[in-house]
N, C-alpha and C. Protein backbone atom coordinates (compact mmCIF):
# COMPACT_ATOMS: atom_id res chain seq x y z
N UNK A 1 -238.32 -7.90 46.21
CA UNK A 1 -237.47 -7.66 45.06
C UNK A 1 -236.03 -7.94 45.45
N UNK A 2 -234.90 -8.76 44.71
CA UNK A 2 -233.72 -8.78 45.16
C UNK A 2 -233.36 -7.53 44.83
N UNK A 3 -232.18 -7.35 45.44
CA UNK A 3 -230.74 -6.48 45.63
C UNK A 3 -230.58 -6.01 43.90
N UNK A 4 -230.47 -5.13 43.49
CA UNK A 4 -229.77 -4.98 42.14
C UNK A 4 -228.36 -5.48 42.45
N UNK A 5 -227.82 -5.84 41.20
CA UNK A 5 -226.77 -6.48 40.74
C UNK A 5 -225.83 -5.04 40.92
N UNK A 6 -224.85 -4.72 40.80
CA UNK A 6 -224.15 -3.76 40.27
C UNK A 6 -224.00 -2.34 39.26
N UNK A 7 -223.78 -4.14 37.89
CA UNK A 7 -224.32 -3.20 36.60
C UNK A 7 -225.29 -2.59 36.55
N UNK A 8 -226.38 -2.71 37.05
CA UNK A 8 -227.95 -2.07 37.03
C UNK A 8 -227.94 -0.51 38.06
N UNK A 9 -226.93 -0.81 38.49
CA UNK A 9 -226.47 0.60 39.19
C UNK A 9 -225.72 1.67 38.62
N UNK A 10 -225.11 1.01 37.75
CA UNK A 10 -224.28 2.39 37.28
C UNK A 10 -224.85 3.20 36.57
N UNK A 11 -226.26 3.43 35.41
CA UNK A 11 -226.23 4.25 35.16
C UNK A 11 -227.13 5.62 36.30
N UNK A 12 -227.88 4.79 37.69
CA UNK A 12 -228.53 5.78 38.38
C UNK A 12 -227.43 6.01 39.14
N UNK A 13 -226.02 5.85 39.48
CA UNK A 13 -225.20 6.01 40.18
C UNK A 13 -224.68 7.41 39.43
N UNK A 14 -224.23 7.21 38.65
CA UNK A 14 -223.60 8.50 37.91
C UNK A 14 -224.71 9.80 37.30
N UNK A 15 -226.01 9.05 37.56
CA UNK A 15 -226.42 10.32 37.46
C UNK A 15 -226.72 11.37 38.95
N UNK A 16 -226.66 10.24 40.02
CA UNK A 16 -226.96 10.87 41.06
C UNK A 16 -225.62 11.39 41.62
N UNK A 17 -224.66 11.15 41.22
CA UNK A 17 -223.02 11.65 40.97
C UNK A 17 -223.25 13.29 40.52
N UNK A 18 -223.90 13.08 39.30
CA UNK A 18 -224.10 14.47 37.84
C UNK A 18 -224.88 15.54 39.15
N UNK A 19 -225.87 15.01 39.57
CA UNK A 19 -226.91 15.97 40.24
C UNK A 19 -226.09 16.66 41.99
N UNK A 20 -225.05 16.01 42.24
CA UNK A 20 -224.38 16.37 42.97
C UNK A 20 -223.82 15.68 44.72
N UNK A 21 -224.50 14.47 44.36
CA UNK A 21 -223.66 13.36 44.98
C UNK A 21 -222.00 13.31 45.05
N UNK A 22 -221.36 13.14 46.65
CA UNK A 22 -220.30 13.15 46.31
C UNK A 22 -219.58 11.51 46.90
N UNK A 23 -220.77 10.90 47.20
CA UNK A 23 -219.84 9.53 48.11
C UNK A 23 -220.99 8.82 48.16
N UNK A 24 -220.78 7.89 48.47
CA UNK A 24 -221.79 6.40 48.09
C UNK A 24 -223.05 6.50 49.34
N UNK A 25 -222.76 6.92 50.77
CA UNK A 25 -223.64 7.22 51.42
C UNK A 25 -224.70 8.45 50.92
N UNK A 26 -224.56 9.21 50.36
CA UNK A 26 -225.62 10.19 49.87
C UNK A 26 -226.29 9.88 48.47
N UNK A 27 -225.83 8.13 47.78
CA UNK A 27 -226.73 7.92 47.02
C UNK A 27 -227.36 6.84 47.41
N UNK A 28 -227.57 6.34 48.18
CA UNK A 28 -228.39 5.30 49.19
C UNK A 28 -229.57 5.37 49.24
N UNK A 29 -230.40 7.13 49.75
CA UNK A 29 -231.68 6.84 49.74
C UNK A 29 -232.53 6.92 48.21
N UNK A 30 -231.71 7.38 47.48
CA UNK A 30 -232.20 7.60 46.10
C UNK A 30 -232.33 6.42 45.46
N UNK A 31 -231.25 5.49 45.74
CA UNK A 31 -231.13 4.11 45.02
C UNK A 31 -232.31 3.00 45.70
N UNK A 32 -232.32 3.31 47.27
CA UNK A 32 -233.06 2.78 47.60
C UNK A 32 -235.00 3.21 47.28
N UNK A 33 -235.03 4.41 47.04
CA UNK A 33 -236.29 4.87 46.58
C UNK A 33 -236.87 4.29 45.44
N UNK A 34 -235.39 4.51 44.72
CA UNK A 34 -235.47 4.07 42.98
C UNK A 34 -235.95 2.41 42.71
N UNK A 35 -235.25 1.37 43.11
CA UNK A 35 -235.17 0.32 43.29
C UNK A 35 -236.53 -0.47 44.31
N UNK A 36 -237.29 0.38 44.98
CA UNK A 36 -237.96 -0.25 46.15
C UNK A 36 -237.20 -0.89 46.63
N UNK A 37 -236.01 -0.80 46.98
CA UNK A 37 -235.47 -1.34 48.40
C UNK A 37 -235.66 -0.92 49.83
N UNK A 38 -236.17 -2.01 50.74
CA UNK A 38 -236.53 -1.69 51.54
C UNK A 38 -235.83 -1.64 52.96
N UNK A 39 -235.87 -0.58 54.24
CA UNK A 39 -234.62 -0.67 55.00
C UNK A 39 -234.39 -2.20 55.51
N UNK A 40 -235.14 -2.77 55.54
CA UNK A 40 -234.63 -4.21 56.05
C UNK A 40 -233.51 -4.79 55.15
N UNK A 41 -233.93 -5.13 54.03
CA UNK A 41 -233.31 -5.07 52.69
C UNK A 41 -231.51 -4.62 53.11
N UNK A 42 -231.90 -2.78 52.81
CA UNK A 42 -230.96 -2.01 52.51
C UNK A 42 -229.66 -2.32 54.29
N UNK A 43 -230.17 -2.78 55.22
CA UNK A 43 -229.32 -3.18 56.01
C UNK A 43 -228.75 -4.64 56.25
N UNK A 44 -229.34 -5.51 54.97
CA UNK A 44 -228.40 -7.06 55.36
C UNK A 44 -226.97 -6.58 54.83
N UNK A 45 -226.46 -7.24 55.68
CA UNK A 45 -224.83 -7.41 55.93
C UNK A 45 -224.01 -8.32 55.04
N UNK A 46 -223.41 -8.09 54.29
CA UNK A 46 -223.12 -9.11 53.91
C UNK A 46 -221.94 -10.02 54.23
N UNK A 47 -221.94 -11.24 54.23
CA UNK A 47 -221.44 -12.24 55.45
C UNK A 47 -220.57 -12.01 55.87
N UNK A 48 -219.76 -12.09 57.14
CA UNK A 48 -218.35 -11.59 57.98
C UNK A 48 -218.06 -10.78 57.41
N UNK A 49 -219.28 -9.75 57.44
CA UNK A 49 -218.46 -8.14 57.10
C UNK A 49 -219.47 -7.22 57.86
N UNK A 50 -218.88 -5.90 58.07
CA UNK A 50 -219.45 -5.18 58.50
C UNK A 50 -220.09 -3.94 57.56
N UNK A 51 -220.23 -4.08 56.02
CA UNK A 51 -220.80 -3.70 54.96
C UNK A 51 -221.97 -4.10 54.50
N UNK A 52 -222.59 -3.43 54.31
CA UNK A 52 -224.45 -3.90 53.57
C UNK A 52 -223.78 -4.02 52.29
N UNK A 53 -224.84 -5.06 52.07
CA UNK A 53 -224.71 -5.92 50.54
C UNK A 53 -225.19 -4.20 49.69
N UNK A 54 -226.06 -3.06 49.74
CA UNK A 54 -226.30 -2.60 49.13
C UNK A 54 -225.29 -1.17 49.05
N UNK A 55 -224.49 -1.42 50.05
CA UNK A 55 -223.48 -0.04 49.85
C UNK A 55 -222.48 -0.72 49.19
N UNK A 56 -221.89 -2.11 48.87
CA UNK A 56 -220.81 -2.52 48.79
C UNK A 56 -221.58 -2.51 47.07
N UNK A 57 -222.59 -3.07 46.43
CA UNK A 57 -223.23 -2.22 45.34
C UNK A 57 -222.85 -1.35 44.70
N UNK A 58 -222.91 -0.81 45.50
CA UNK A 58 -222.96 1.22 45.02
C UNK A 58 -221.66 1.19 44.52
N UNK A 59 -220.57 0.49 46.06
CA UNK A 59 -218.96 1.06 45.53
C UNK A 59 -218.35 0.59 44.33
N UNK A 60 -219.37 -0.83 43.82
CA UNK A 60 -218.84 -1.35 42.72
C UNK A 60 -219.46 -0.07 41.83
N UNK A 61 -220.15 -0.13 41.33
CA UNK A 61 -220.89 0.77 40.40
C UNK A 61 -220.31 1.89 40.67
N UNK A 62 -219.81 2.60 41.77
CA UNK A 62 -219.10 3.87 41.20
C UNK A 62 -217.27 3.64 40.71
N UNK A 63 -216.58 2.37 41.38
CA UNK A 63 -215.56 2.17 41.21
C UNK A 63 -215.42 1.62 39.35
N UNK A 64 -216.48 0.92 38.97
CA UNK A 64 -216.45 0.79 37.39
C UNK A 64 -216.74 2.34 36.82
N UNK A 65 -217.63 3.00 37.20
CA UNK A 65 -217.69 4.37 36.60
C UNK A 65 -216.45 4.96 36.58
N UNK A 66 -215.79 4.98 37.80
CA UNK A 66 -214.38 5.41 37.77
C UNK A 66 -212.93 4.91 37.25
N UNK A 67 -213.19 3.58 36.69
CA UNK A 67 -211.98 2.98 36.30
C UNK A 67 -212.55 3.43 34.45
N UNK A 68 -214.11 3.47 34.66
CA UNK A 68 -214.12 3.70 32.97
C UNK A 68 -213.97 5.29 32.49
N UNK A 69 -213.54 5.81 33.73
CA UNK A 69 -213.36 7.38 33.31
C UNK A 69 -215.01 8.49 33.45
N UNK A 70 -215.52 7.97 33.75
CA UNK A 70 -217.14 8.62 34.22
C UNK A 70 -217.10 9.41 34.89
N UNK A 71 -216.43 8.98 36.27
CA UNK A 71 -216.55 9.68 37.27
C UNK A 71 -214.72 10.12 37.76
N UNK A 72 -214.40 10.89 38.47
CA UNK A 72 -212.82 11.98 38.39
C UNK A 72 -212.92 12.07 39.85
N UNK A 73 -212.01 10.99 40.66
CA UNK A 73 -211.89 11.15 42.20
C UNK A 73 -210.83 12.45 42.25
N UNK A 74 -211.72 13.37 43.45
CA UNK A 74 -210.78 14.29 43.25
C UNK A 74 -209.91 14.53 44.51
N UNK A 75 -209.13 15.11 44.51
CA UNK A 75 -208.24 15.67 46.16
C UNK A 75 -208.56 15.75 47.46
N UNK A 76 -209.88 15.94 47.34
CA UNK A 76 -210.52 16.05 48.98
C UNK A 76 -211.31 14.59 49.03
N UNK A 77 -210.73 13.74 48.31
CA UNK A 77 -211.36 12.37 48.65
C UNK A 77 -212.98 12.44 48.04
N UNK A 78 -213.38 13.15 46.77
CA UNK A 78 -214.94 12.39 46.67
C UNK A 78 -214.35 12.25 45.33
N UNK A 79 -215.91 11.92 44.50
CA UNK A 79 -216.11 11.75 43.03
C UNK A 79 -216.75 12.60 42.22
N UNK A 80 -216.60 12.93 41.40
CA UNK A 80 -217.13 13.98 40.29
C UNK A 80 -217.16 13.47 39.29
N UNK A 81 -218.41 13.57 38.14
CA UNK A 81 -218.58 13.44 36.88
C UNK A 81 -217.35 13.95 35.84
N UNK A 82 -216.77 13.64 34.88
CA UNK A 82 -215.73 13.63 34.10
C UNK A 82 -216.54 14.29 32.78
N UNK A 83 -215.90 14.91 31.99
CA UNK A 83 -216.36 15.41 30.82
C UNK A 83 -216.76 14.08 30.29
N UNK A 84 -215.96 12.92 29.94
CA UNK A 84 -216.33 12.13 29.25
C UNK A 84 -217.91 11.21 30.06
N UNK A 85 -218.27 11.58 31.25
CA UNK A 85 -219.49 10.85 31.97
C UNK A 85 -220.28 11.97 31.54
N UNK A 86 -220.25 13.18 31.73
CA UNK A 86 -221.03 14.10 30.88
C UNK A 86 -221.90 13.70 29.31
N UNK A 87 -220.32 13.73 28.64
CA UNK A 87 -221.01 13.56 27.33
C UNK A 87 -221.49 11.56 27.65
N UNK A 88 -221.55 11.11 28.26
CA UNK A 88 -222.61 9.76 27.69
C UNK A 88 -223.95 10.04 28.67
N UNK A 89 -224.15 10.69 29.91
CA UNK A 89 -225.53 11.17 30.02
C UNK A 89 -226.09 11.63 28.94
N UNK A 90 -225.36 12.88 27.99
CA UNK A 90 -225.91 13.72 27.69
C UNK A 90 -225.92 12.56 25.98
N UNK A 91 -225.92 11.55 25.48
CA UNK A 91 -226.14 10.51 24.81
C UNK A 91 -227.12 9.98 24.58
N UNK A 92 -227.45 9.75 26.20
CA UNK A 92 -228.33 8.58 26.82
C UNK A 92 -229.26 9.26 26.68
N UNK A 93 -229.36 10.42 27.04
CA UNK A 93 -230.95 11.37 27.22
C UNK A 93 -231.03 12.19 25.60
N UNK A 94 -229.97 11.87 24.60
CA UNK A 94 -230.84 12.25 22.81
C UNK A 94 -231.06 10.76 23.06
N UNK A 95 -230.85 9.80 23.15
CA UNK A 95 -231.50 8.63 23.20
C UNK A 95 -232.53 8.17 23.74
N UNK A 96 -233.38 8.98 24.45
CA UNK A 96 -234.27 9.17 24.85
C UNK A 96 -234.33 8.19 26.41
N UNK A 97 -233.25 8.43 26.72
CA UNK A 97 -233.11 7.60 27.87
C UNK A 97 -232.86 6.11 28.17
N UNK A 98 -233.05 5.90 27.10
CA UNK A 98 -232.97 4.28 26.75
C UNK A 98 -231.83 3.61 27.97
N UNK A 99 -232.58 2.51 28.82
CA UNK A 99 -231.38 2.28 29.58
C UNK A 99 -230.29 1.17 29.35
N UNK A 100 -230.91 0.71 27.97
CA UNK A 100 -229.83 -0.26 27.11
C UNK A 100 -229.10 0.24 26.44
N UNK A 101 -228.76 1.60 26.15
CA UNK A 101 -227.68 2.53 26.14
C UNK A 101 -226.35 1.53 25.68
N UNK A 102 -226.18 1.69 24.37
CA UNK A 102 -224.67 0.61 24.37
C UNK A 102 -223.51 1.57 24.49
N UNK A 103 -223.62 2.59 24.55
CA UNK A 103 -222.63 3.81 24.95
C UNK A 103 -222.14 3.60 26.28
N UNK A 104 -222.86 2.60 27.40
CA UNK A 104 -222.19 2.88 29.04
C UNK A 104 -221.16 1.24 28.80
N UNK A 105 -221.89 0.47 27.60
CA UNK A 105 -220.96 -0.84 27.67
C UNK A 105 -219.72 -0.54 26.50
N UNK A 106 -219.36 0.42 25.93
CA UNK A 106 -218.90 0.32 24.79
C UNK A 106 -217.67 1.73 25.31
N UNK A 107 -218.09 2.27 26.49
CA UNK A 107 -217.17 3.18 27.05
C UNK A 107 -216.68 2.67 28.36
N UNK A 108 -217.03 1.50 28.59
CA UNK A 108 -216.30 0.67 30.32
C UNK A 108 -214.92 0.51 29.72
C-alpha cells in the first residue's frame, strides 16, 4: 500500500489529537495500525533527510489542522484540539462519520 498523502491524514490526526495525543511521535503507531503501514514502510527516509516520509506526513496534517484552527499549539510546546476542531468531530460523527465530510474542506 503507498504512504497516505497528507490530506488523508488529517481527519485520523485530529482525532488521535481529541483522544489525547500531544506530538506527532505518539500518533505514529495508530496511523501506522490504521493505514497498514508497515515498519519498513514507516522508516523510508525521505531523500537527504533525516525524516521518514511518514512523520513528515503527520507534521503536514497536523500543521494544516493548525493553521485551520483545529488544533491550539500550546506553551509547553504540544497541540490540543480547539473548540472549533471539537465542534467539526462532533459534525462528522451526526454525520455518521462520513469521511467526505465537506466540513474539514470548507473549515481549512
Amino acid at each position: 500500500m503507498p504512504m497516505p498523502e497528507y490530506p488523508s491524514l488529517m481527519l485520523p490526526v485530529l482525532e488521535l489529537f481529541e483522544q489525547g495525543a500531544t506530538s506527532i511521535n505518539q500518533c505514529i503507531p495508530a496511523i501506522k495500525a490504521k493505514f497498514g503501514i508497515t515498519d519498513e514502510e514507516a522508516s523510508q527516509l525521505i531523500p537527504a533527510c533525516t525524516v521518514t516520509l511518514l512523520f513528515s506526513r503527520i507534521h503536514w496534517a497536523r500543521m494544516c489542522l493548525s493553521k485551520a484552527g483545529f488544533l491550539t499549539f500550546t506553551p509547553n510546546r504540544t497541540h490540543v484540539v480547539s473548540e472549533k476542531g471539537r465542534r467539526l468531530l462532533a459534525s462528522i460523527r451526526q454525520a455518521d462519520g462520513d469521511p467526505h465530510h465537506d466540513l474539514l474542506r470548507q473549515n481549512a
